[in-house]
Protein backbone atom coordinates (compact mmCIF):
# COMPACT_ATOMS: atom_id res chain seq x y z
CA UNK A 1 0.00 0.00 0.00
CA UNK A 2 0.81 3.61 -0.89
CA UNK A 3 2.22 5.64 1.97
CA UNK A 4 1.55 8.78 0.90
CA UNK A 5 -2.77 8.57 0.79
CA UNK A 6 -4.22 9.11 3.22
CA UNK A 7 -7.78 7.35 4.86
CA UNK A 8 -11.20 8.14 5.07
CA UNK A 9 -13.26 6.12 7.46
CA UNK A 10 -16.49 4.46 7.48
CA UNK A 11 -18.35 2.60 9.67
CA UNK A 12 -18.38 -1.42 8.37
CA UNK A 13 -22.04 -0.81 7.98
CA UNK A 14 -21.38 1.38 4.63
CA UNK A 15 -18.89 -0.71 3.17
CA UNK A 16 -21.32 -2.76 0.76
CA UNK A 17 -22.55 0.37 -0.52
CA UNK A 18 -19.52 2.04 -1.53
CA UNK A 19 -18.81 -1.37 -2.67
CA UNK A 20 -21.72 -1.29 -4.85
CA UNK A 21 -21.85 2.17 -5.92
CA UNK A 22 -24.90 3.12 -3.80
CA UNK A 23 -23.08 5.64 -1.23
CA UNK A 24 -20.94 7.61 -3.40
CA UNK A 25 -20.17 10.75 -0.95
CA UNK A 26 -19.48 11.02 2.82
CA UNK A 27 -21.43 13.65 4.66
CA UNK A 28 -19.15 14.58 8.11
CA UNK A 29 -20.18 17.51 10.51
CA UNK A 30 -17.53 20.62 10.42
CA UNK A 31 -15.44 22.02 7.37
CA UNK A 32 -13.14 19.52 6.69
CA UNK A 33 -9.95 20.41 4.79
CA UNK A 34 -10.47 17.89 2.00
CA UNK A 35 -9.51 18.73 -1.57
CA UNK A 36 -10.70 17.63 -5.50
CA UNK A 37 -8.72 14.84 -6.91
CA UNK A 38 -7.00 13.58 -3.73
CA UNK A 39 -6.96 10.20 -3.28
CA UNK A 40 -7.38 8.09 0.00
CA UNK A 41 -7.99 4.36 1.09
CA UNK A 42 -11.53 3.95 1.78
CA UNK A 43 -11.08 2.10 5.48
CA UNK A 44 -14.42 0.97 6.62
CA UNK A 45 -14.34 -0.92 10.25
CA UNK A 46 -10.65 -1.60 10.03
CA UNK A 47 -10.66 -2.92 6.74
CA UNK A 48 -9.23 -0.93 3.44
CA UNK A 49 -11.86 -1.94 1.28
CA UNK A 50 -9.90 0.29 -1.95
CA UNK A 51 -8.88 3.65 -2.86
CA UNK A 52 -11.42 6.32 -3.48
CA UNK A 53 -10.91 9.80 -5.70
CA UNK A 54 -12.65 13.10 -4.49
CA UNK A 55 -14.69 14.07 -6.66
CA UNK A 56 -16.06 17.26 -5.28
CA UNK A 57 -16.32 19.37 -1.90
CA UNK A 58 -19.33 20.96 -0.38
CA UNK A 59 -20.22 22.75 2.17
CA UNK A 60 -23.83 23.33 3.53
CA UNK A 61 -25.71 23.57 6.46
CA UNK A 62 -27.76 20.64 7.77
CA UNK A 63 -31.09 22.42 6.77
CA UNK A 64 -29.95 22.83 3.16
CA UNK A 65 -28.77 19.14 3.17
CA UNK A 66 -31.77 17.59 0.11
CA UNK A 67 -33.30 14.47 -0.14
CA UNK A 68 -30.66 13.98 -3.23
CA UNK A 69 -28.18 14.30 -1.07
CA UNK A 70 -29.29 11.87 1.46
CA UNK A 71 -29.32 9.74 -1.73
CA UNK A 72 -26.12 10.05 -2.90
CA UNK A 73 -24.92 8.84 0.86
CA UNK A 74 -26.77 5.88 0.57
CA UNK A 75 -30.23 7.06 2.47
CA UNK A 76 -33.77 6.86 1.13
CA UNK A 77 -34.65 9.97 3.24
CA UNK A 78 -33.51 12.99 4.58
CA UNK A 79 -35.02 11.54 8.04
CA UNK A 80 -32.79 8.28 7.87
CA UNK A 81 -29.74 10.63 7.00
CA UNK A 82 -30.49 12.92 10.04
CA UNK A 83 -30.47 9.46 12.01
CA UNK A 84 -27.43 8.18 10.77
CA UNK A 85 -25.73 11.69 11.85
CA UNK A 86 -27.28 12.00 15.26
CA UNK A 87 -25.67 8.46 15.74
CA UNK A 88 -21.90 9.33 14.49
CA UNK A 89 -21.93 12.98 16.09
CA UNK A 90 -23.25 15.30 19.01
CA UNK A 91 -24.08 18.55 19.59
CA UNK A 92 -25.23 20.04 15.94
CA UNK A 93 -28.52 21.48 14.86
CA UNK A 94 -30.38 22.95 11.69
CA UNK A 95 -27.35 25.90 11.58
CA UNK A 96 -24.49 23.13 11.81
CA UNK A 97 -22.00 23.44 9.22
CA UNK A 98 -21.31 19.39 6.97
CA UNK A 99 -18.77 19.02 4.31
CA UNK A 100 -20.13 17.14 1.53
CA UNK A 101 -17.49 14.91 0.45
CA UNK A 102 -18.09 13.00 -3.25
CA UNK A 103 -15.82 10.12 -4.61
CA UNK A 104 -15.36 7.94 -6.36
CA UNK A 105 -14.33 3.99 -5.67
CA UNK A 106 -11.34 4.10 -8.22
CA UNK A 107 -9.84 0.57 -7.26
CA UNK A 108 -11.66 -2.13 -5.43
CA UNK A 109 -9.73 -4.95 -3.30
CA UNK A 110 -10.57 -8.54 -4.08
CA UNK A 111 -8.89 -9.11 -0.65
CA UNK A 112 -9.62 -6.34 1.73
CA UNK A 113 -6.95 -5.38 4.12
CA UNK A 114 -7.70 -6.20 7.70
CA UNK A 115 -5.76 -2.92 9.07
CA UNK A 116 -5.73 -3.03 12.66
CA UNK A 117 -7.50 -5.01 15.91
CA UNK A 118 -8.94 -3.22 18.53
CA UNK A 119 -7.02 -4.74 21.09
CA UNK A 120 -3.64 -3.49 18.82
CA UNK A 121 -4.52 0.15 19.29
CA UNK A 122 -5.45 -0.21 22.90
CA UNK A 123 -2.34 -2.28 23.53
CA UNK A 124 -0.34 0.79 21.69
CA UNK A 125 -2.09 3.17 24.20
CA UNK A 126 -0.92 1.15 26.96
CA UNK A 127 2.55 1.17 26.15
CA UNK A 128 2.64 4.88 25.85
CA UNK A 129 0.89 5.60 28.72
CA UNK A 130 3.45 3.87 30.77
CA UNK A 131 6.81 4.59 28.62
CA UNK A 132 6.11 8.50 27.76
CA UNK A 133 6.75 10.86 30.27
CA UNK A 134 6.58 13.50 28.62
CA UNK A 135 2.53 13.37 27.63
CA UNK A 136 0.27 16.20 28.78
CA UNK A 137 -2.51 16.15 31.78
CA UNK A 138 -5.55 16.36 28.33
CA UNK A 139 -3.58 14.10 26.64
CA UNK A 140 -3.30 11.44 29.12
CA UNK A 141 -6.88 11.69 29.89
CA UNK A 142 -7.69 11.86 26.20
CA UNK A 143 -5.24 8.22 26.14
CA UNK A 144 -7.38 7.00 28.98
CA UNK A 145 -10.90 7.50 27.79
CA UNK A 146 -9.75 5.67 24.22
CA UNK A 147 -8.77 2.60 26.90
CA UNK A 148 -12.31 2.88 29.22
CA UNK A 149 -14.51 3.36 25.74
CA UNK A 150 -12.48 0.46 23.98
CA UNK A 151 -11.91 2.35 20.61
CA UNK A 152 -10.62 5.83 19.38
CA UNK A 153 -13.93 5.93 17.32
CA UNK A 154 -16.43 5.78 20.77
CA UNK A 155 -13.62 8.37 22.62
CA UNK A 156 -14.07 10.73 19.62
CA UNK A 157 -17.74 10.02 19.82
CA UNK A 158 -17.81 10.60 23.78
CA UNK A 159 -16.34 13.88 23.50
CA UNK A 160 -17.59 14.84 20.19
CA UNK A 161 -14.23 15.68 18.52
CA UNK A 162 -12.68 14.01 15.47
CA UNK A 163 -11.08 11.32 15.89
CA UNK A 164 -7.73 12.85 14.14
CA UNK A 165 -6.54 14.25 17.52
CA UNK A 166 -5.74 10.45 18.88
CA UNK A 167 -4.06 9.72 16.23
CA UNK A 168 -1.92 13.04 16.72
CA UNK A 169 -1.17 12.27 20.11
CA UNK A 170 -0.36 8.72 19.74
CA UNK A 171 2.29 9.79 16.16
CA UNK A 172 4.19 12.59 18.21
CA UNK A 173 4.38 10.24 21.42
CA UNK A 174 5.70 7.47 19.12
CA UNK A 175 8.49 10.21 17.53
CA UNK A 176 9.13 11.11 21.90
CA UNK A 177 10.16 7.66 22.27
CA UNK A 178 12.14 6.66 19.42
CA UNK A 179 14.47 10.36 20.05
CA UNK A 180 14.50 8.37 24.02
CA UNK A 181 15.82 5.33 21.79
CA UNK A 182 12.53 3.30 23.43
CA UNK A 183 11.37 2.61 19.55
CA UNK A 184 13.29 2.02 17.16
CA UNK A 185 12.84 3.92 13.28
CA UNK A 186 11.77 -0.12 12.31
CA UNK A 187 9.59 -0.45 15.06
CA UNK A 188 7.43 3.24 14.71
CA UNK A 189 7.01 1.95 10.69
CA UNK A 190 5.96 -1.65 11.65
CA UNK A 191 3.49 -0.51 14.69
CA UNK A 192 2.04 2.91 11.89
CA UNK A 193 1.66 0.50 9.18
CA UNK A 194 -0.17 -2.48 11.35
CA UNK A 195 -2.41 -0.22 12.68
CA UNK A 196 -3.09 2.37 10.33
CA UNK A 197 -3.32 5.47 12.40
């Protein structure tokens, strides 16, 4: 796999239709800086399912979000879409800014690549929690409720932030303890690469 793309995740309960064509955007609460023609593996659950292409960028507030549009992300109805966010985020209302993200599925895996394990990221967490001194109070506590919810995902969830600031914290603790010669270079690729963060 390409290092340089980056990943845009899904829940597993989309992956058949991006697989099939019938979600063909990704509607995500905020302004997210996303641009035309970048490409990204589509990770849904854990699993890189292929490599999707944006298409196009929108921006809109949740009252100006259509029926088509609730379409086009796999929904029958603007109702099921609303449902679908109130389950992913917190906090947002008719004046809540969404980006509209559209791609395309530009190469499919026959063999979808099982990414990471729960337990793998958690086990990660563990290790840095004990070996980096050098972590914050917030970002301790931000370690620790990934460990009590069992997943980055249900921490983001929890405190209604995206789920890119774990994955921050746990990269620049990683780059702490390889300069302290606890990690190795080999050891920071092997543990990125297995679990995708």
């Amino acid at each position: 796999m390409k290092s340089d793309i980056g990943y845009i995740y899904f829940s597993k309960e989309y992956r058949d239709k991006i697989l099939t064509g019938e979600k063909v955007t990704t509607i995500r609460l905020g302004q997210i800086p996303i641009k035309e023609g970048e490409l990204y593996y589509a990770n849904c659950g854990g699993e890189i399912i292929g490599i999707l292409r944006v298409e196009k960028v929108e921006y809109k507030k949740l009252k100006e979000i259509s029926k088509e549009d609730a379409i086009l992300d796999g929904f029958k109805s603007k109702r099921r879409l609303r449902r679908a966010l109130k389950k992913h985020y917190k906090g947002f209302n008719s004046n809540s800014i969404f980006t509209i993200i559209h791609f395309k599925l530009i190469e499919k895996y026959k063999d979808p690549k099982r990414m990471y394990t729960c337990n793998d990221v958690l086990s990660l967490i563990r290790y840095i929690l004990q070996n980096d001194d050098e972590l914050s109070n917030i970002e301790r506590q931000l370690l620790n409720l990934v460990l009590e919810k069992g997943s980055i995902r249900k921490a983001a969830k929890e405190i209604n932030r995206d789920k890119r600031i774990f994955r921050f914290i746990i990269r620049e603790s990683l780059e702490r303890l390889k300069k302290k010669g606890k990690l190795t270079r080999t050891d920071i690729a092997r543990i990125l690469k297995d679990i995708c963060i």
